[in-house]
N, C-alpha and C. Protein backbone atom coordinates (compact mmCIF):
# COMPACT_ATOMS: atom_id res chain seq x y z
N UNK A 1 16.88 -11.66 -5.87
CA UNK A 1 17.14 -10.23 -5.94
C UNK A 1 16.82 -9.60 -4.60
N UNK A 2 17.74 -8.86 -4.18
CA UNK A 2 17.50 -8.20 -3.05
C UNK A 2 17.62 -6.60 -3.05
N UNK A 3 17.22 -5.81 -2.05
CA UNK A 3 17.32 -4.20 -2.40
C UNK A 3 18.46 -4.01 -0.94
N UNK A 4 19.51 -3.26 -1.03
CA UNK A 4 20.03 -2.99 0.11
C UNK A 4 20.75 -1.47 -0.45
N UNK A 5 21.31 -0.98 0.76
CA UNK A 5 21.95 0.52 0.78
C UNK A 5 23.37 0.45 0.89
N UNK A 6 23.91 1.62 -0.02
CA UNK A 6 25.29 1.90 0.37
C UNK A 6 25.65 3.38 0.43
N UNK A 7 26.44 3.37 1.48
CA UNK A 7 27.19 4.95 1.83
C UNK A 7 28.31 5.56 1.56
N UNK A 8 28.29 7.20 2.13
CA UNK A 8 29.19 7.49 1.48
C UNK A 8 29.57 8.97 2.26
N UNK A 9 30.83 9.79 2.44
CA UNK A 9 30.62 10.84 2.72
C UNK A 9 30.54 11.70 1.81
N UNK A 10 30.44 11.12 1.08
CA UNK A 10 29.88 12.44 -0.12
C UNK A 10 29.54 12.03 -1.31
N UNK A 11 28.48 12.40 -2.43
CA UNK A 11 28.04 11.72 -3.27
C UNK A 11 29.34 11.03 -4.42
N UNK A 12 30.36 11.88 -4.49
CA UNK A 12 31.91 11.28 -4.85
C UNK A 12 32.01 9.61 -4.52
N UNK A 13 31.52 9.53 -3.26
CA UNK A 13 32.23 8.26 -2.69
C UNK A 13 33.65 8.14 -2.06
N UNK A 14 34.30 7.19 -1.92
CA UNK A 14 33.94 6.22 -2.29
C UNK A 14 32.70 5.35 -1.26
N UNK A 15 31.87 4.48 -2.09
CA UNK A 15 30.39 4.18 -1.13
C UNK A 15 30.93 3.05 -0.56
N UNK A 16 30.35 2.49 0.28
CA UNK A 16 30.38 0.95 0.84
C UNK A 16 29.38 0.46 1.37
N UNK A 17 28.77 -0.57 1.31
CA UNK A 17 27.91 -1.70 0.84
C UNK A 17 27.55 -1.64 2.19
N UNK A 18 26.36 -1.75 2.73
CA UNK A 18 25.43 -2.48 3.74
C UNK A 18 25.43 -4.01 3.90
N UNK A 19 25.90 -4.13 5.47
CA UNK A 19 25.56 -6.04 5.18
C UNK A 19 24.65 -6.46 5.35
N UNK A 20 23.31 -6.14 5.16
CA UNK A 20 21.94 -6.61 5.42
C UNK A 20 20.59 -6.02 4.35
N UNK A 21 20.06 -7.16 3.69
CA UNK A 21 19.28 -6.41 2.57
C UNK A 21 17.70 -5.76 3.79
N UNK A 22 17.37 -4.75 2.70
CA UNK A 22 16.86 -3.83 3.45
C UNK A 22 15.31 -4.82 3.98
N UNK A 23 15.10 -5.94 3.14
CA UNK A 23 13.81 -6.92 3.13
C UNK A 23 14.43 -7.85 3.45
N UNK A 24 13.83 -9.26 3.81
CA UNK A 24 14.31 -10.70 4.19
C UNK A 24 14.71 -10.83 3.06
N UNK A 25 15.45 -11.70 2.83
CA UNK A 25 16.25 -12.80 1.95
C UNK A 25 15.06 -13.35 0.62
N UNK A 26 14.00 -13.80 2.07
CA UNK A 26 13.06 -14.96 0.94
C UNK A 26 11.92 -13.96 0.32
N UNK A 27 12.41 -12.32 0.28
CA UNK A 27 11.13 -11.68 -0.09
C UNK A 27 11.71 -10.91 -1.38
N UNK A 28 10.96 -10.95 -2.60
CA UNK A 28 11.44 -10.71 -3.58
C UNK A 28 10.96 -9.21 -4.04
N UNK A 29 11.44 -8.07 -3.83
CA UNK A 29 10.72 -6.56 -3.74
C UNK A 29 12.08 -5.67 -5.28
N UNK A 30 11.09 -5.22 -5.66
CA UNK A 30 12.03 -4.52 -6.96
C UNK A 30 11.70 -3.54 -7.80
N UNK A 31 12.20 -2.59 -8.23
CA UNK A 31 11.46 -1.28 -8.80
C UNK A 31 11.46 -0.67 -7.74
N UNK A 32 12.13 -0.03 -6.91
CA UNK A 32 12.04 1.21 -5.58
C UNK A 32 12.38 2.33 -6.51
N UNK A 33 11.31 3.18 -5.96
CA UNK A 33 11.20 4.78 -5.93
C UNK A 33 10.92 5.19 -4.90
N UNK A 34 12.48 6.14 -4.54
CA UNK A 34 12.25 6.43 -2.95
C UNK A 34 12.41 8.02 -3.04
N UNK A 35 11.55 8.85 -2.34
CA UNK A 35 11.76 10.08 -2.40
C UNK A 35 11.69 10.77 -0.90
N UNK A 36 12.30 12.02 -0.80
CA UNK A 36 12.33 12.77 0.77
C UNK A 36 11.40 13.40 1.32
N UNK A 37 10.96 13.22 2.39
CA UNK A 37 9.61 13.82 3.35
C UNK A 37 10.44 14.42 4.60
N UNK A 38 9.50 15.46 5.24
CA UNK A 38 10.19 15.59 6.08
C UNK A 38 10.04 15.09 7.55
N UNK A 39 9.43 13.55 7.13
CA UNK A 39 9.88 12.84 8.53
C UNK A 39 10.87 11.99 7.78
N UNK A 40 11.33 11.84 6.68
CA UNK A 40 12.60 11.01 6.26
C UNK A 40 12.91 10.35 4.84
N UNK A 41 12.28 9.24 4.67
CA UNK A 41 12.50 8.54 3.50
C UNK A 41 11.11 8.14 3.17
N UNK A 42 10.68 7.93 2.06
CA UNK A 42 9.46 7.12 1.71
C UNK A 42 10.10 6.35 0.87
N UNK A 43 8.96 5.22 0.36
CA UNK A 43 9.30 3.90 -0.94
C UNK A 43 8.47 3.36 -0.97
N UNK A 44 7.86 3.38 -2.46
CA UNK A 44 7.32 2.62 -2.99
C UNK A 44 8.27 1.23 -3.74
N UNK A 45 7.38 0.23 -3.86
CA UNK A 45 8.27 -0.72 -4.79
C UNK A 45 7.46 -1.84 -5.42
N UNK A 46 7.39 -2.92 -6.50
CA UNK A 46 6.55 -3.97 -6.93
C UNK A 46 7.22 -5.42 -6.00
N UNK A 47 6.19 -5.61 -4.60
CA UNK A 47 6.32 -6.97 -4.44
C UNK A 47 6.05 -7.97 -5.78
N UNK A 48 7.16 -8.60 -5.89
CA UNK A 48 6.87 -9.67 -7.20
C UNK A 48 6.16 -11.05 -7.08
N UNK A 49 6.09 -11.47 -5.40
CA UNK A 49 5.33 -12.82 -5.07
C UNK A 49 3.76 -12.63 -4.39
N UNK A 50 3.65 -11.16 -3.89
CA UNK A 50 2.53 -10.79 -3.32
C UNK A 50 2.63 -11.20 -2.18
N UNK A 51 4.10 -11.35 -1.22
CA UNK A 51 4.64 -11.86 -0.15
C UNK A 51 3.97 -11.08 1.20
N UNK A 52 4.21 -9.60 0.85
CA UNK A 52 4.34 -8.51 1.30
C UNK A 52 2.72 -7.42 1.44
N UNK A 53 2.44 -7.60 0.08
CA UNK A 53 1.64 -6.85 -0.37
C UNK A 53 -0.26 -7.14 -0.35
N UNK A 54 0.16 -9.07 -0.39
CA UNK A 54 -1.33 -9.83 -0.77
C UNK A 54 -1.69 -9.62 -2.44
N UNK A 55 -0.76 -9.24 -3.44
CA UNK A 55 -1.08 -9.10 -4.87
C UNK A 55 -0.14 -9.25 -5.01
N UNK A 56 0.25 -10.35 -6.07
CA UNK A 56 1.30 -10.90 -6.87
C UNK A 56 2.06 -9.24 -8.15
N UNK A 57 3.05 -8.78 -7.82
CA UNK A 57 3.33 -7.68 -8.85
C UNK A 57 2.33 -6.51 -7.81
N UNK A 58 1.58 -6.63 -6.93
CA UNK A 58 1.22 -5.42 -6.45
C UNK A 58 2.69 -4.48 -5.76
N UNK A 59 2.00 -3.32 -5.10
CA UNK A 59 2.97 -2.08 -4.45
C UNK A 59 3.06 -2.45 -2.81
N UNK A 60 3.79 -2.02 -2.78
CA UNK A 60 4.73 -1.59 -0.96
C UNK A 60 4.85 -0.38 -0.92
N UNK A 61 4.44 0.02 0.35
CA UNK A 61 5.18 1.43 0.67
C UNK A 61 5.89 1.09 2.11
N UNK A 62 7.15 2.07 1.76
CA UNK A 62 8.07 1.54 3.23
C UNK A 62 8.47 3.09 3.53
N UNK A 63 8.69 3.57 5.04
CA UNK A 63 8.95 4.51 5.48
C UNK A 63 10.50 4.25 6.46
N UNK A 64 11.70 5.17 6.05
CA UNK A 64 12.79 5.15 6.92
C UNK A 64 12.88 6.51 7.34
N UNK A 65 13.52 6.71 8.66
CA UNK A 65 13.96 7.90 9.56
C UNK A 65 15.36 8.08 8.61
N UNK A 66 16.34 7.34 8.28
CA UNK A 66 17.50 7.82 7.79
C UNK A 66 17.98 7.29 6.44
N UNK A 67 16.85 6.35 5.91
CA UNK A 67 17.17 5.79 4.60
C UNK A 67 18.33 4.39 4.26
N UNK A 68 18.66 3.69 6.26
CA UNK A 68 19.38 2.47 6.62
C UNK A 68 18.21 1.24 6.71
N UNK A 69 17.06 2.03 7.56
CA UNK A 69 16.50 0.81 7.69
C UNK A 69 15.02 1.18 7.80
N UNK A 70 14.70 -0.14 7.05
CA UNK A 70 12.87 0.24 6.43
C UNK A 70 11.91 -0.44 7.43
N UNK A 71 11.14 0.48 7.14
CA UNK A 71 9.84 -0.07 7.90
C UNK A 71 8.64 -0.65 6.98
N UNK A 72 8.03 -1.62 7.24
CA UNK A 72 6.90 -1.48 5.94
C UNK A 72 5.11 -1.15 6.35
N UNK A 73 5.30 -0.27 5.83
CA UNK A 73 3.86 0.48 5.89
C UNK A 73 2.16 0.35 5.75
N UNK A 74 2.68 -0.81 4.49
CA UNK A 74 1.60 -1.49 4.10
C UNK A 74 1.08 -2.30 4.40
N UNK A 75 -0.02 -2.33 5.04
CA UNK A 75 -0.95 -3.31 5.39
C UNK A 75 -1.07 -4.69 4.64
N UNK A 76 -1.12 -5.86 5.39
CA UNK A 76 -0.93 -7.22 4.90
C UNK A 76 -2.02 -7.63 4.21
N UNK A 77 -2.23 -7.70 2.89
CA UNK A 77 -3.10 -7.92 2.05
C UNK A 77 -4.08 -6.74 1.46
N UNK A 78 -3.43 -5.77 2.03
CA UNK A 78 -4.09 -4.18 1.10
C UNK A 78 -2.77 -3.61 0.37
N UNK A 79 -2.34 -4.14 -0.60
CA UNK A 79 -1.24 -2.85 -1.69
C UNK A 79 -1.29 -1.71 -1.37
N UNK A 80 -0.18 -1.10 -1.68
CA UNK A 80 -0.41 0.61 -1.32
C UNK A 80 -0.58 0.70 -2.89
N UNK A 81 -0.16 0.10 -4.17
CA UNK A 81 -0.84 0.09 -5.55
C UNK A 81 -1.40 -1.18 -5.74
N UNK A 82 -2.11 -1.32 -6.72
CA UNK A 82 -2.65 -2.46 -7.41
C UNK A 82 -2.29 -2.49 -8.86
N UNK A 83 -2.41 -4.04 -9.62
CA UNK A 83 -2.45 -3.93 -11.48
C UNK A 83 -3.92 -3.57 -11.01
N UNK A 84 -5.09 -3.99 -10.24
CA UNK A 84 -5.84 -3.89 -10.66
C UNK A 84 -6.52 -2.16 -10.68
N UNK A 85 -6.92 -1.57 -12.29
CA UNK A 85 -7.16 -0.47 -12.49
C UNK A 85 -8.39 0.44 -12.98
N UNK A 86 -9.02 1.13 -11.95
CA UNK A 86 -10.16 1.84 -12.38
C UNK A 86 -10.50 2.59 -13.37
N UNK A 87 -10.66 2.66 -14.90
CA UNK A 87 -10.98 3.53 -15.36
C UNK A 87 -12.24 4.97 -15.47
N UNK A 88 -11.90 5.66 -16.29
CA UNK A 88 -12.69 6.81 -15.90
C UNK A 88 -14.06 6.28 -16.08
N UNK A 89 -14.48 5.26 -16.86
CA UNK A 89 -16.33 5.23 -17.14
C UNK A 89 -16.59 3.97 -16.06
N UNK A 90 -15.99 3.70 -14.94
CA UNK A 90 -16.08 2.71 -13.76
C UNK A 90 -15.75 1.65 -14.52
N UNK A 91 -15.20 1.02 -15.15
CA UNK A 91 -14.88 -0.78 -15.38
C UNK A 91 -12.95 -0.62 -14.86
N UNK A 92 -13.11 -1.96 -14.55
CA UNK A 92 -11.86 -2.31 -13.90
C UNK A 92 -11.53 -3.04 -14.53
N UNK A 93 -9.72 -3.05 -14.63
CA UNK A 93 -9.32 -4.29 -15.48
C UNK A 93 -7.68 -4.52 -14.91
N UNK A 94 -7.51 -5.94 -14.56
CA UNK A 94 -6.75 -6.49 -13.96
C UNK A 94 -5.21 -6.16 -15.08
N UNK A 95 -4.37 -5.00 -14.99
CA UNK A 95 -3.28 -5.23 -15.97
C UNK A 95 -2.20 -6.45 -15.59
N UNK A 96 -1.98 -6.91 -16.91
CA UNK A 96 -0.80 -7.87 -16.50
C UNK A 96 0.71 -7.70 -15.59
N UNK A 97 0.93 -6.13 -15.59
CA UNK A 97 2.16 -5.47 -14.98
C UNK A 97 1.89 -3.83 -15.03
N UNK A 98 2.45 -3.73 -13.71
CA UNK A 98 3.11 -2.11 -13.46
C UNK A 98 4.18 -2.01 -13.42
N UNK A 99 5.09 -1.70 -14.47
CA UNK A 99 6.62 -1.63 -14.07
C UNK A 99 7.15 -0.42 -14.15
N UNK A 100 8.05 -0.18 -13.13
CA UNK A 100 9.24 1.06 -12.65
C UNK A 100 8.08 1.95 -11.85
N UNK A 101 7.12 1.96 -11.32
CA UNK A 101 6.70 2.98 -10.37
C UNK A 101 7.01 4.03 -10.55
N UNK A 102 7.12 5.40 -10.98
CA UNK A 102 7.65 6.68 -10.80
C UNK A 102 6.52 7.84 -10.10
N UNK A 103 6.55 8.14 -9.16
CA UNK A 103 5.93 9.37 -8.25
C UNK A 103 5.94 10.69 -9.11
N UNK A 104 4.78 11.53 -9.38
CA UNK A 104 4.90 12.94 -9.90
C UNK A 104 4.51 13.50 -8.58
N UNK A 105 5.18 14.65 -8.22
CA UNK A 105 5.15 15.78 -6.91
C UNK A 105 4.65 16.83 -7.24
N UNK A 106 3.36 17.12 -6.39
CA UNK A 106 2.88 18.31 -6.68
C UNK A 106 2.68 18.84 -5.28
N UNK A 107 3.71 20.27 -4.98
CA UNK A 107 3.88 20.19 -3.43
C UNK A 107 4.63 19.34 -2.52
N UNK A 108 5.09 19.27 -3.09
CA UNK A 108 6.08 17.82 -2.07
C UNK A 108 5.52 16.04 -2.26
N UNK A 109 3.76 16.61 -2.42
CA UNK A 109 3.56 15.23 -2.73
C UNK A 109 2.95 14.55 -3.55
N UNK A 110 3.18 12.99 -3.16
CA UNK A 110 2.87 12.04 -4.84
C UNK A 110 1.26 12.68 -4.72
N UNK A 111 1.27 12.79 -6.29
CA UNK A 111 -0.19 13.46 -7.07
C UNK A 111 -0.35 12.28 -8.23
N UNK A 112 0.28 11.52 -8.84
CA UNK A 112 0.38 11.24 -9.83
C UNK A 112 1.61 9.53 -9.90
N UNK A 113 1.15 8.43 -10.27
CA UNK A 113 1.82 7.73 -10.04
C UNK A 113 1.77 6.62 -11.87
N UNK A 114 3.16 7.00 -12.63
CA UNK A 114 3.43 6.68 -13.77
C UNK A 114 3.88 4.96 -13.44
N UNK A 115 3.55 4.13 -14.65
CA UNK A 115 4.34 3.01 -14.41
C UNK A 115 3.72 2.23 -16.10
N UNK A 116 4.72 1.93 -16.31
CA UNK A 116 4.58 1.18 -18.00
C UNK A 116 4.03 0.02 -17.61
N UNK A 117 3.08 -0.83 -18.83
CA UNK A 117 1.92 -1.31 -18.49
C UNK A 117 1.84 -1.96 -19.66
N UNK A 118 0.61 -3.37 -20.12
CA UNK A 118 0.86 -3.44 -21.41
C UNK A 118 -0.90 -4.51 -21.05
N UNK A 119 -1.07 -4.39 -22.70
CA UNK A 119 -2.56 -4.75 -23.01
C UNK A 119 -2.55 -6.78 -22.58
N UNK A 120 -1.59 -7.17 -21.90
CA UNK A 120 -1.40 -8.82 -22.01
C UNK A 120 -2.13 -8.87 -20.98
N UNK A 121 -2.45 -10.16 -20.47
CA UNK A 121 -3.17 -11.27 -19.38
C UNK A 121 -1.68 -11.44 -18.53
N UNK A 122 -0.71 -11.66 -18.63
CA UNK A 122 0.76 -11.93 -18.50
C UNK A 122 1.62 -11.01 -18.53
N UNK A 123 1.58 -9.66 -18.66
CA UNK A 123 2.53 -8.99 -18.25
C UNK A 123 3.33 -8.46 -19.82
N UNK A 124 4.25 -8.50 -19.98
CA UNK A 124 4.47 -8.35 -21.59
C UNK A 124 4.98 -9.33 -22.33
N UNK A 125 4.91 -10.88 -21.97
CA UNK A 125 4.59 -11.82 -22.62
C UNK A 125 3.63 -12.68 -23.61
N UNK A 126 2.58 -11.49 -23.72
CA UNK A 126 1.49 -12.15 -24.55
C UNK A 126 0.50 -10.46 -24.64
N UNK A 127 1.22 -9.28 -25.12
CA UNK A 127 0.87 -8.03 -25.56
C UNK A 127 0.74 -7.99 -26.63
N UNK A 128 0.01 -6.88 -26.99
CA UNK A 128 0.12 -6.81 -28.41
C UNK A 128 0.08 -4.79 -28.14
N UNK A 129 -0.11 -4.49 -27.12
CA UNK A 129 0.32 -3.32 -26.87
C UNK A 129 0.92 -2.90 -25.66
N UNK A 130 1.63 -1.56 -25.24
CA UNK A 130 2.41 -1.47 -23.97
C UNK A 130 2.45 0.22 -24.27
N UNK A 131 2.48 0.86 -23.03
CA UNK A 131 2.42 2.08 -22.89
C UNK A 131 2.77 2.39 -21.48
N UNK A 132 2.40 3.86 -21.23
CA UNK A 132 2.92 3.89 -19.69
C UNK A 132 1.64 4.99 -19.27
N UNK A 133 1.32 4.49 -18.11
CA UNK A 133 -0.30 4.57 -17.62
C UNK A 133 0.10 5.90 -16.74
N UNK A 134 -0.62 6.90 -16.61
CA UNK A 134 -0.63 8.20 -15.19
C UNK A 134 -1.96 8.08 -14.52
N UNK A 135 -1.64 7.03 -13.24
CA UNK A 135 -2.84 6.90 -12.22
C UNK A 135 -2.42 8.39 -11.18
N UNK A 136 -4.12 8.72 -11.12
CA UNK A 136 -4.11 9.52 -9.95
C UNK A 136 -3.43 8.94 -8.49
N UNK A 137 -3.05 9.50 -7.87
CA UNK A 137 -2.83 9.13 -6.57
C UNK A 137 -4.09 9.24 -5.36
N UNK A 138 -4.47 8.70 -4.65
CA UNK A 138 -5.49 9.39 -3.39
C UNK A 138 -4.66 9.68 -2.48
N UNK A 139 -4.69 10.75 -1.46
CA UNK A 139 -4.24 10.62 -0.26
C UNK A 139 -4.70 9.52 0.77
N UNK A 140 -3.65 8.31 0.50
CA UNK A 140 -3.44 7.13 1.43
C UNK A 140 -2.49 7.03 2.51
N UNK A 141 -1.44 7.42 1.54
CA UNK A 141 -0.34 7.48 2.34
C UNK A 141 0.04 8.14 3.77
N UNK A 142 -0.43 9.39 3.86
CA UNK A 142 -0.11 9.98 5.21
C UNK A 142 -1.33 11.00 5.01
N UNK A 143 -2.98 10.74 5.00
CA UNK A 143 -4.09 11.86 4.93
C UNK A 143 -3.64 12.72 5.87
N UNK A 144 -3.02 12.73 7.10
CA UNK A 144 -3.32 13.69 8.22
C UNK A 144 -1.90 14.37 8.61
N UNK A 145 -1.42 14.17 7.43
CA UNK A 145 0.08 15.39 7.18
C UNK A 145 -0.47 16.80 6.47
């Protein structure tokens, strides 16, 4: 699976395909939520091998000037998310999956970061419950905007 872009002069279309995925070939990145800043593009997404990220199913964040070509943001072996999750009385617990990422905006920016989730060791192969989690956000991403 690869993530790549296609254009268009107008949201009508007709679009046409990019010949280059926006990640290497051998890097497996999926679930992008990309939203507008005004230095350009942001993205989050779930590295699925921990290629990228240093956590297997952890987050990426990637920054583009025009939304052709990505940069990646995230530090090699620090996630910009983790499964692993702090609750409010301090215990942590490794979830099996974060899936679909979705950003809540308050002010332009992420405040709030949704992603369905489930009570398994494995992801939702061995659940017996599944829901969709609202982690706070910290200012990581850009503190000095």
């Amino acid at each position: 699976m690869q993530l790549g872009v296609a254009c268009a002069g107008s949201v009508h279309g007709p679009y046409v395909r990019g010949d280059e995925p926006l990640f290497p070939p051998s890097v497996h990145v999926e679930d992008p939520f990309i939203w507008r800043t005004p230095r350009g593009y942001e993205m989050i997404a779930k590295d699925m091998d921990g290629s990228l990220s240093g956590e297997r199913y952890g987050g990426i964040h990637a920054w583009s000037a025009s939304g052709g070509r990505w940069q990646l943001t995230t530090t090699p072996g620090e996630p910009a998310y983790s499964r692993r999750v702090r609750w409010d009385d301090g215990t942590e617990r490794l979830m099996g999956n974060l899936e679909r990422p979705f950003l809540l905006m308050e002010g332009g920016r992420p405040a709030w970061m949704f992603a369905a989730t489930s009570d398994g060791s494995r992801g939702f192969h061995d659940c017996t419950e599944t829901w969709n989690m609202a982690i706070p956000i910290r200012e990581i991403l850009h503190p000095d905007e």
